[in-house]
Protein backbone atom coordinates (compact mmCIF):
# COMPACT_ATOMS: atom_id res chain seq x y z
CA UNK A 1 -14.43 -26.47 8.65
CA UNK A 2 -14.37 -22.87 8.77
CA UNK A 3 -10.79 -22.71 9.05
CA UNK A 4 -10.54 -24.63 5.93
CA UNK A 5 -13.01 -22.29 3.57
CA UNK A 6 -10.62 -19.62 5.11
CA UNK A 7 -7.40 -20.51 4.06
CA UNK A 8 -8.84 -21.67 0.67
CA UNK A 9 -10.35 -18.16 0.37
CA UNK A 10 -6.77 -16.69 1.34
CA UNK A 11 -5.26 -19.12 -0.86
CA UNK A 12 -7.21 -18.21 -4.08
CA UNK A 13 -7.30 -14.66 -3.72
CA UNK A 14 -3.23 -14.68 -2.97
CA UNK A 15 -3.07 -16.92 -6.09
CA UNK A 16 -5.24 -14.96 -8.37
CA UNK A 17 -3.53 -11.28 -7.88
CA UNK A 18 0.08 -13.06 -8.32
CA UNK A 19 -1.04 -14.07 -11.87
CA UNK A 20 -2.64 -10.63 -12.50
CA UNK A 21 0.44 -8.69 -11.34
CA UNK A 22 2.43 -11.84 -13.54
CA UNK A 23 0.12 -11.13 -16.13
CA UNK A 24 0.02 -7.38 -16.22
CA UNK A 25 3.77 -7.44 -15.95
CA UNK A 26 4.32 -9.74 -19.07
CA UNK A 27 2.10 -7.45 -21.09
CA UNK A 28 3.79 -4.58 -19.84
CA UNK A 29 7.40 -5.99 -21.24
CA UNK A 30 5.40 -7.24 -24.45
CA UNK A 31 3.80 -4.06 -25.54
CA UNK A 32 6.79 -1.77 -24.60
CA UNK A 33 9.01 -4.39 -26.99
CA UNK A 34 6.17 -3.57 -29.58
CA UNK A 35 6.56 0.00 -29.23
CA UNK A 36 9.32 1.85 -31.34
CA UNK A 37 9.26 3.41 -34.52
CA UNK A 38 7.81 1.96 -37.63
CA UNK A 39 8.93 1.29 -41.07
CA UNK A 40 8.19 4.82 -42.14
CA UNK A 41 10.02 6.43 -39.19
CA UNK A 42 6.59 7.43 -36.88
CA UNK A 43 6.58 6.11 -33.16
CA UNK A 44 3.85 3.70 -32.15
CA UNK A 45 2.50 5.35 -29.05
CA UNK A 46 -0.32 2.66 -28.31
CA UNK A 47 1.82 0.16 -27.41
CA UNK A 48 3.90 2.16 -25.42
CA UNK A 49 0.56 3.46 -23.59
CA UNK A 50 -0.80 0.53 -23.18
CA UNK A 51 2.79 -0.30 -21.07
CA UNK A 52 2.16 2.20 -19.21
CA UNK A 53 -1.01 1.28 -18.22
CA UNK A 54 0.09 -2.13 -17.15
CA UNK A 55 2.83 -0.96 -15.18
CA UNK A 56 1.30 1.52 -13.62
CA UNK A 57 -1.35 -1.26 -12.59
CA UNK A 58 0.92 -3.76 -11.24
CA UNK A 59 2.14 -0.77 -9.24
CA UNK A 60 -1.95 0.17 -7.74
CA UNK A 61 -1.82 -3.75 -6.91
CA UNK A 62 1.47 -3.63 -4.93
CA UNK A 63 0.63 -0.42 -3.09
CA UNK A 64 -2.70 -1.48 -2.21
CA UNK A 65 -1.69 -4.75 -0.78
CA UNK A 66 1.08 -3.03 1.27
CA UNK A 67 -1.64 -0.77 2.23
CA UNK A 68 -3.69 -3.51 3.73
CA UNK A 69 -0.41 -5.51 5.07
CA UNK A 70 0.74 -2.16 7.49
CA UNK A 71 -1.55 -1.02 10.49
CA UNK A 72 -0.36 2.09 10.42
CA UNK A 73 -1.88 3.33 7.01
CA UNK A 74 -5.39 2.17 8.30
């Protein structure tokens, strides 16, 4: 039984950070598309932040999980 409750616990948490980074991704692309200049010629820098910020997160996810995957770091 304990086996069990530990591959569902595996299986949600491997689940649940593939839709974040999926997520965070998608936003990413969303909010640098929104990002440009306006109709009066001024650049939108929120959206491009805000792609930046969810780039730079799915990044912190990926590094952190390879962090955890290689012995050596630890």
């Amino acid at each position: 039984m304990q086996e069990l409750l530990n591959f569902a616990t595996v299986l949600a948490v491997a689940v649940s950070v593939a839709g974040m980074i999926s997520v965070l991704y998608a936003s990413g692309l969303r909010l640098w598309a929104a990002g440009g200049l306006d109709k009066d010629g001024f650049a939108r820098i929120m959206p491009r932040v805000g792609s930046v910020v969810c780039f730079t997160g799915c990044v912190f996810i990926v590094l952190f999980a390879l962090w955890l995957m290689i012995p050596i770091f630890h």
